[in-house]
PDB file of N, CA and C in Angstrom:
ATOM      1  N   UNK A   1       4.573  29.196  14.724  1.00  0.00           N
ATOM      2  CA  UNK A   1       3.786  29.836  13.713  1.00  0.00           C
ATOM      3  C   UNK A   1       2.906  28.785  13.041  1.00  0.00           C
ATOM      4  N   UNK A   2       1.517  28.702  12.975  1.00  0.00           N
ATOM      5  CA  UNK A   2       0.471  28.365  11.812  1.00  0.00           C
ATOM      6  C   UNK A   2       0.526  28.499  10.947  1.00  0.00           C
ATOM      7  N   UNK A   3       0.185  27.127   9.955  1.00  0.00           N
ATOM      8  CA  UNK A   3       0.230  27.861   8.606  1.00  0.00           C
ATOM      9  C   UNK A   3      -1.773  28.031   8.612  1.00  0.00           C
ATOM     10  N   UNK A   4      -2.107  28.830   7.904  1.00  0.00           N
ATOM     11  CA  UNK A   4      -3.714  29.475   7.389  1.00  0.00           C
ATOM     12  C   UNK A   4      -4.326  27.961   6.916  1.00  0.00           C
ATOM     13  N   UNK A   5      -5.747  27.699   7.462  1.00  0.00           N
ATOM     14  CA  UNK A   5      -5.891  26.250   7.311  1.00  0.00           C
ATOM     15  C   UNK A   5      -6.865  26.809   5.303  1.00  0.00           C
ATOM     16  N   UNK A   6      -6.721  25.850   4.808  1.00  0.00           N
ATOM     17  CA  UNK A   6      -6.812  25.559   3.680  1.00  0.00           C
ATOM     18  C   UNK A   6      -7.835  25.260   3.289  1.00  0.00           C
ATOM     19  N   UNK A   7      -8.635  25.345   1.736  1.00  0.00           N
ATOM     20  CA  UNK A   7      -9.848  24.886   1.706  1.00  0.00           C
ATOM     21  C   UNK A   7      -9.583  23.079   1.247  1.00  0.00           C
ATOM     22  N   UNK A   8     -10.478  22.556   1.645  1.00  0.00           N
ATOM     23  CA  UNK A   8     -10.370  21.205   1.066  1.00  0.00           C
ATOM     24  C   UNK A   8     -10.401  21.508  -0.224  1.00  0.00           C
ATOM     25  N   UNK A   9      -9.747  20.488  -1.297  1.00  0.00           N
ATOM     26  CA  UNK A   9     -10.110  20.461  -2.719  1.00  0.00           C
ATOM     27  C   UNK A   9     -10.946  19.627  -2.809  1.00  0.00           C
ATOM     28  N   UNK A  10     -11.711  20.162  -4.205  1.00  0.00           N
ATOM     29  CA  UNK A  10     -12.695  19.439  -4.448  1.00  0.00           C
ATOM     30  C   UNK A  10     -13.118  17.867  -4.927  1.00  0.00           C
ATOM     31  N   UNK A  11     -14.066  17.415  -4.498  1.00  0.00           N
ATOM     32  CA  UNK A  11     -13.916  16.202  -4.463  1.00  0.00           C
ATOM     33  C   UNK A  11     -14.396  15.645  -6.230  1.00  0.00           C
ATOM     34  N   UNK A  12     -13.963  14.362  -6.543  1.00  0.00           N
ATOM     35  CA  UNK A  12     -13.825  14.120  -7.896  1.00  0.00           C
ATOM     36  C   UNK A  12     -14.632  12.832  -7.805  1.00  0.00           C
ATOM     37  N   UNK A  13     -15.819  12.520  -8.344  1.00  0.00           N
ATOM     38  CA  UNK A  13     -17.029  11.272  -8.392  1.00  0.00           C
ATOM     39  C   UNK A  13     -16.221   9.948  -9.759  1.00  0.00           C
ATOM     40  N   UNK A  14     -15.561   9.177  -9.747  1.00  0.00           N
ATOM     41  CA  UNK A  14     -15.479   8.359 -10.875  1.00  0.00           C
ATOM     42  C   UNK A  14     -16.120   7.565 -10.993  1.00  0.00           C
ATOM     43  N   UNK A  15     -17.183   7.054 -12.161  1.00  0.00           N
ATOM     44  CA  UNK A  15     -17.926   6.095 -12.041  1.00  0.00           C
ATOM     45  C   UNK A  15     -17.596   5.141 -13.681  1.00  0.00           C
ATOM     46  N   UNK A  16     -17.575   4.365 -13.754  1.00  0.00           N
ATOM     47  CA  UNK A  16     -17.537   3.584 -15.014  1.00  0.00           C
ATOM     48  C   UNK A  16     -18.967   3.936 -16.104  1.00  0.00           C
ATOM     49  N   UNK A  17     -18.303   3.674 -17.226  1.00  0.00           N
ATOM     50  CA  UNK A  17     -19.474   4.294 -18.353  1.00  0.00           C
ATOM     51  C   UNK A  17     -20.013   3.427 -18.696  1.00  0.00           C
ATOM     52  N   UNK A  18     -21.418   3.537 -18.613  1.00  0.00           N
ATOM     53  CA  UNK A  18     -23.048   2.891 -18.984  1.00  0.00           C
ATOM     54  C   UNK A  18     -23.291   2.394 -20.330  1.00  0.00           C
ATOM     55  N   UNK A  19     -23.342   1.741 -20.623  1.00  0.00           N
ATOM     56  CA  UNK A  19     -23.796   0.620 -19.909  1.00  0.00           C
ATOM     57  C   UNK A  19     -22.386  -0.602 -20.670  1.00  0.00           C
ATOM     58  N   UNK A  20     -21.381   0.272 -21.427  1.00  0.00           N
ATOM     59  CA  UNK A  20     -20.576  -0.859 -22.043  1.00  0.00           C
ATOM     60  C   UNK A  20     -19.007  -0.660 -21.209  1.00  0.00           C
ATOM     61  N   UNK A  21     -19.525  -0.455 -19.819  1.00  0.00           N
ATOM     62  CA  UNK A  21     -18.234  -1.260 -19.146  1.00  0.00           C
ATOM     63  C   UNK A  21     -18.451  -1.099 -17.920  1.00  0.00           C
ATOM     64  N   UNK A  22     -19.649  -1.611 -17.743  1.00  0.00           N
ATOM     65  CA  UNK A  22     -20.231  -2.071 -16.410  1.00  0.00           C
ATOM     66  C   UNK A  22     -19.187  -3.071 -16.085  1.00  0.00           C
ATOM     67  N   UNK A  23     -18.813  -4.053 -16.707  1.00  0.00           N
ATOM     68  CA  UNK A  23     -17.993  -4.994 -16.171  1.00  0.00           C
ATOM     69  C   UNK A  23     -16.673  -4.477 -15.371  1.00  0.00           C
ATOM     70  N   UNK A  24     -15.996  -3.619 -15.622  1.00  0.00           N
ATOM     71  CA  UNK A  24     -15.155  -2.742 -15.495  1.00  0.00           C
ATOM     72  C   UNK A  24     -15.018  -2.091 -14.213  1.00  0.00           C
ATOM     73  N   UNK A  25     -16.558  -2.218 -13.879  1.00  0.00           N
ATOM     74  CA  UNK A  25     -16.613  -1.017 -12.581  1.00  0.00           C
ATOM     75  C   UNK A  25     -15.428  -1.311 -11.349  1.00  0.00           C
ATOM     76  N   UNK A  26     -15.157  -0.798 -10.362  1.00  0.00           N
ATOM     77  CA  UNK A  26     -14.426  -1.040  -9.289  1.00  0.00           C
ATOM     78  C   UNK A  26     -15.706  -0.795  -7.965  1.00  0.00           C
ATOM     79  N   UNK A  27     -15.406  -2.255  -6.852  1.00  0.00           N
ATOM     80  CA  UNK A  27     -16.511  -2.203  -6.157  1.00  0.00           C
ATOM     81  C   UNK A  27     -15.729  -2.238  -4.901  1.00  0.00           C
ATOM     82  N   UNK A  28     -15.732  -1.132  -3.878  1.00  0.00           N
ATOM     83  CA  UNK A  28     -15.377  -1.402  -2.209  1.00  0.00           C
ATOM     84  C   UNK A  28     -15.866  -2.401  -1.511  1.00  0.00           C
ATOM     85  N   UNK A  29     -15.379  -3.092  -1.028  1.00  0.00           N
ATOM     86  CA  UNK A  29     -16.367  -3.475   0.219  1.00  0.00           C
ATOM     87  C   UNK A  29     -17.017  -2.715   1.397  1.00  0.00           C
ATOM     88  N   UNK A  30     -17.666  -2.789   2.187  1.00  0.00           N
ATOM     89  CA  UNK A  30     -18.338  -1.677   3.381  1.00  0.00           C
ATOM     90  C   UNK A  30     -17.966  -2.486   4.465  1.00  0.00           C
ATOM     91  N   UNK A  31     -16.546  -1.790   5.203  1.00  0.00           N
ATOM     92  CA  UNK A  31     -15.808  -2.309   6.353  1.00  0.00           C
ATOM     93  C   UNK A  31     -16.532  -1.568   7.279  1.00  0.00           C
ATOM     94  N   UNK A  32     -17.190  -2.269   8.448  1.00  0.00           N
ATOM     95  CA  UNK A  32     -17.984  -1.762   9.569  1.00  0.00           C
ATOM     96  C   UNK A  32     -17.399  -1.696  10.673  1.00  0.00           C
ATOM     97  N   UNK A  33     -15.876  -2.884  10.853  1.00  0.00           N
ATOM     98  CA  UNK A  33     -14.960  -2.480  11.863  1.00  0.00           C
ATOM     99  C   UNK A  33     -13.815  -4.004  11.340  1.00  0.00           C
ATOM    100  N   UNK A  34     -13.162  -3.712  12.404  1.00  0.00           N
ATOM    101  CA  UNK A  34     -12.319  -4.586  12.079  1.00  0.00           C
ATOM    102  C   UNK A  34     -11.156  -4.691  13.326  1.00  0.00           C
ATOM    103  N   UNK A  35     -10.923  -5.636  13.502  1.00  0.00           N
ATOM    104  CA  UNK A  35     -10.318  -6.401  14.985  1.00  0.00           C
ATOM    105  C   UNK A  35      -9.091  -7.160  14.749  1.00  0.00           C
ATOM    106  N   UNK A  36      -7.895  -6.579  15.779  1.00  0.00           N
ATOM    107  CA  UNK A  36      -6.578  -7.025  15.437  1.00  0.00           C
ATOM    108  C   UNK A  36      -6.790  -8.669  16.769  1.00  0.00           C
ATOM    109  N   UNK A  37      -6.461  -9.626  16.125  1.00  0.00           N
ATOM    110  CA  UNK A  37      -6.095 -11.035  17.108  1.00  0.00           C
ATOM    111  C   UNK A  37      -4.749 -11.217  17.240  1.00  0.00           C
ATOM    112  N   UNK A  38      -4.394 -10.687  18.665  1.00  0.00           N
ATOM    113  CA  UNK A  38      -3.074 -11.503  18.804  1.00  0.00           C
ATOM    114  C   UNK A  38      -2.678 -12.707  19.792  1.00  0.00           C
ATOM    115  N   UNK A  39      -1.582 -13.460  18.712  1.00  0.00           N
ATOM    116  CA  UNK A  39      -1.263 -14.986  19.309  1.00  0.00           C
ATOM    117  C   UNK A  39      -1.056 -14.994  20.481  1.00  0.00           C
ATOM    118  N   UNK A  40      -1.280 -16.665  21.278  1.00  0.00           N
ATOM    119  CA  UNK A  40      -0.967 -16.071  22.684  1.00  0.00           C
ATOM    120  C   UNK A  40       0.276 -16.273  22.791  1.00  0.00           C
ATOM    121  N   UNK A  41       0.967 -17.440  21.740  1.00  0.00           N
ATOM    122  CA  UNK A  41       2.425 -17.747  22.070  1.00  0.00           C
ATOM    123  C   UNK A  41       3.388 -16.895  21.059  1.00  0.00           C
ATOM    124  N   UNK A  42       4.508 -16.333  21.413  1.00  0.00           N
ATOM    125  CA  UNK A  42       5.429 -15.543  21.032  1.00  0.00           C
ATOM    126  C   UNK A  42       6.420 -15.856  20.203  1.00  0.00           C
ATOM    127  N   UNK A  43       6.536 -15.346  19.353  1.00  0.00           N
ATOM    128  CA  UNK A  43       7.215 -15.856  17.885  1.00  0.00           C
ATOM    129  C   UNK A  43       9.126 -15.246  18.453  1.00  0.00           C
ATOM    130  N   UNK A  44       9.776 -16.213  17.770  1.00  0.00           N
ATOM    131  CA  UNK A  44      11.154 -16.276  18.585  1.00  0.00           C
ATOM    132  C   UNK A  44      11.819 -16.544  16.962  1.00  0.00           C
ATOM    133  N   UNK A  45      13.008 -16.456  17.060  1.00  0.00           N
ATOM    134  CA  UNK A  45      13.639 -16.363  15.590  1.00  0.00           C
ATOM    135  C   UNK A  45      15.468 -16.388  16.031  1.00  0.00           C
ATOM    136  N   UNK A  46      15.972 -17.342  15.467  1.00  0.00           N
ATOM    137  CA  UNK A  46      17.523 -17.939  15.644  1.00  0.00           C
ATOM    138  C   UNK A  46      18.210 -17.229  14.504  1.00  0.00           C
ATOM    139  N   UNK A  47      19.053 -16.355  14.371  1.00  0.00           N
ATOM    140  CA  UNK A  47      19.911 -15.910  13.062  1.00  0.00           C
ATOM    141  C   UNK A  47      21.707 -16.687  12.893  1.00  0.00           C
ATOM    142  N   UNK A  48      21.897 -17.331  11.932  1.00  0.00           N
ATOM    143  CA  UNK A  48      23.084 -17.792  12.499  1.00  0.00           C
ATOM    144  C   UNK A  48      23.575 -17.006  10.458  1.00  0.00           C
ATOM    145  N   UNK A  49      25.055 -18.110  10.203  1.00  0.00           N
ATOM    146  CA  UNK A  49      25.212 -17.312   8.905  1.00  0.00           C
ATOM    147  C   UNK A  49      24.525 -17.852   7.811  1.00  0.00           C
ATOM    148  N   UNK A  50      23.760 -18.432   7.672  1.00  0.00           N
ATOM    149  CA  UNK A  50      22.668 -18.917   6.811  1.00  0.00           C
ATOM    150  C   UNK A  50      21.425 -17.799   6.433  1.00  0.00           C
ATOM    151  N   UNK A  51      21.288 -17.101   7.732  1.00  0.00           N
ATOM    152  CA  UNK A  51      20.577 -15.680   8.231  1.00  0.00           C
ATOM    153  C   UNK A  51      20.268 -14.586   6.901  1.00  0.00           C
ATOM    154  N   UNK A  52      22.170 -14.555   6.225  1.00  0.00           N
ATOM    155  CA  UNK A  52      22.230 -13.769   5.626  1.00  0.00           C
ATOM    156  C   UNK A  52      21.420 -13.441   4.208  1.00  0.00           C
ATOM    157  N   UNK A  53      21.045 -12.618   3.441  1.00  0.00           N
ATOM    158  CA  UNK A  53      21.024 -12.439   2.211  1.00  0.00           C
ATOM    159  C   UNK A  53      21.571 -10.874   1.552  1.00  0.00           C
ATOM    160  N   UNK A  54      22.867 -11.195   0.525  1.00  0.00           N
ATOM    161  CA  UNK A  54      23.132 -10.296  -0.060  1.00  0.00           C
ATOM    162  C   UNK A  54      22.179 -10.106  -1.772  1.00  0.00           C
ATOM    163  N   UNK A  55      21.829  -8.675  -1.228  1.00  0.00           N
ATOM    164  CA  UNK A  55      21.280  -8.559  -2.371  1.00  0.00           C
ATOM    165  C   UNK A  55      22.206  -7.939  -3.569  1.00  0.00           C
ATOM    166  N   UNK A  56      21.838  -8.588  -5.263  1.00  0.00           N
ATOM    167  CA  UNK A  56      22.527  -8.131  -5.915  1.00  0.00           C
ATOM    168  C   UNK A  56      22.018  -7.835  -6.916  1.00  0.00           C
ATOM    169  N   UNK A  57      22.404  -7.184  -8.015  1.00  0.00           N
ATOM    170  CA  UNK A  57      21.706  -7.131  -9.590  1.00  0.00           C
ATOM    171  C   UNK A  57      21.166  -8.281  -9.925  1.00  0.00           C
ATOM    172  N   UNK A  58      22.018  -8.889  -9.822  1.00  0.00           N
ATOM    173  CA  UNK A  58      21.179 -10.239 -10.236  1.00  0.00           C
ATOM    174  C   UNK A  58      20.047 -10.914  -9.811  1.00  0.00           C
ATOM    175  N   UNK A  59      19.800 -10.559  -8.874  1.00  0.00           N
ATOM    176  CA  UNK A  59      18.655 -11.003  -7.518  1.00  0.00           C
ATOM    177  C   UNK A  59      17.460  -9.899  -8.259  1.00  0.00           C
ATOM    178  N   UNK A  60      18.038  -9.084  -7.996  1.00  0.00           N
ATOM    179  CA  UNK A  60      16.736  -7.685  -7.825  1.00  0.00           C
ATOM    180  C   UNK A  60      16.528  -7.498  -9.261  1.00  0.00           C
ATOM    181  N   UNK A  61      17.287  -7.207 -10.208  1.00  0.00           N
ATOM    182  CA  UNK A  61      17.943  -6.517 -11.653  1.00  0.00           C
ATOM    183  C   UNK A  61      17.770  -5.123 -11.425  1.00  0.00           C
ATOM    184  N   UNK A  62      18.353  -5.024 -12.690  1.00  0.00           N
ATOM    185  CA  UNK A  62      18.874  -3.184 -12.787  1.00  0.00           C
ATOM    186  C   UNK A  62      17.040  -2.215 -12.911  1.00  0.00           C
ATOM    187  N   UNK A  63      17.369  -1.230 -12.281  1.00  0.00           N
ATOM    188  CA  UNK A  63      16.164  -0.327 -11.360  1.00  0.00           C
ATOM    189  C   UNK A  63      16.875   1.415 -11.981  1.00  0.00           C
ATOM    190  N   UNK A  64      16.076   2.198 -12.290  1.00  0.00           N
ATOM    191  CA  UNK A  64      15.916   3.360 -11.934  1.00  0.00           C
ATOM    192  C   UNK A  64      15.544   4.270 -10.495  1.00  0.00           C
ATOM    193  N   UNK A  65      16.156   5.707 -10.242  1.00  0.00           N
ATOM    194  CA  UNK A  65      15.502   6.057  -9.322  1.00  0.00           C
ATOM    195  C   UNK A  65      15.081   7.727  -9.742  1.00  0.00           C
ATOM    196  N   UNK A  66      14.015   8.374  -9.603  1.00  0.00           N
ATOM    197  CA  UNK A  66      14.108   9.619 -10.128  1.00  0.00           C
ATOM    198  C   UNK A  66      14.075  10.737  -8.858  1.00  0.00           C
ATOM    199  N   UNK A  67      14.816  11.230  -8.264  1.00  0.00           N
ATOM    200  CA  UNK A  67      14.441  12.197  -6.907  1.00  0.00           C
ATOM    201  C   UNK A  67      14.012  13.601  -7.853  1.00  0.00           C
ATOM    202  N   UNK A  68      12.989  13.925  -6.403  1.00  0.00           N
ATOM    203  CA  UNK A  68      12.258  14.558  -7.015  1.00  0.00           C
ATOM    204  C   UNK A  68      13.128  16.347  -7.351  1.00  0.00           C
ATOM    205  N   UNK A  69      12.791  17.160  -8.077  1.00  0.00           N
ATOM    206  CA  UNK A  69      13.662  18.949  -8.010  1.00  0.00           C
ATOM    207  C   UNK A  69      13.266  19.547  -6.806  1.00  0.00           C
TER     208      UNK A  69
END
């Protein structure tokens, strides 16, 4: 079963306010493409018990979590 295709929502323009926070603005760059390089030599990795890390409160500290209803 399909679900009924949907209208796009509408799109939302944000622009920073004129002229006293021009500084403020947020600027993209214009990515025209972009190219993955991979090494020719192969990355290798030894685990012995040094390897380990337990994580603890103390490491991380105390965290909330909220799941959603």
């Amino acid at each position: 079963m399909l679900a009924p295709p949907q209208k796009p929502r509408a799109t939302v323009r944000i622009t920073a306010v004129r002229p006293d926070r021009d500084a403020l603005e947020v600027q993209f760059p214009r990515v025209h493409s972009c190219r993955a390089e991979l090494l020719e030599e192969r990355l290798t990795a030894e685990f012995n018990s040094d390897s380990i890390l337990e994580i603890t409160l103390d490491l991380i500290g105390p965290s909330t979590l909220k799941m959603p209803a």
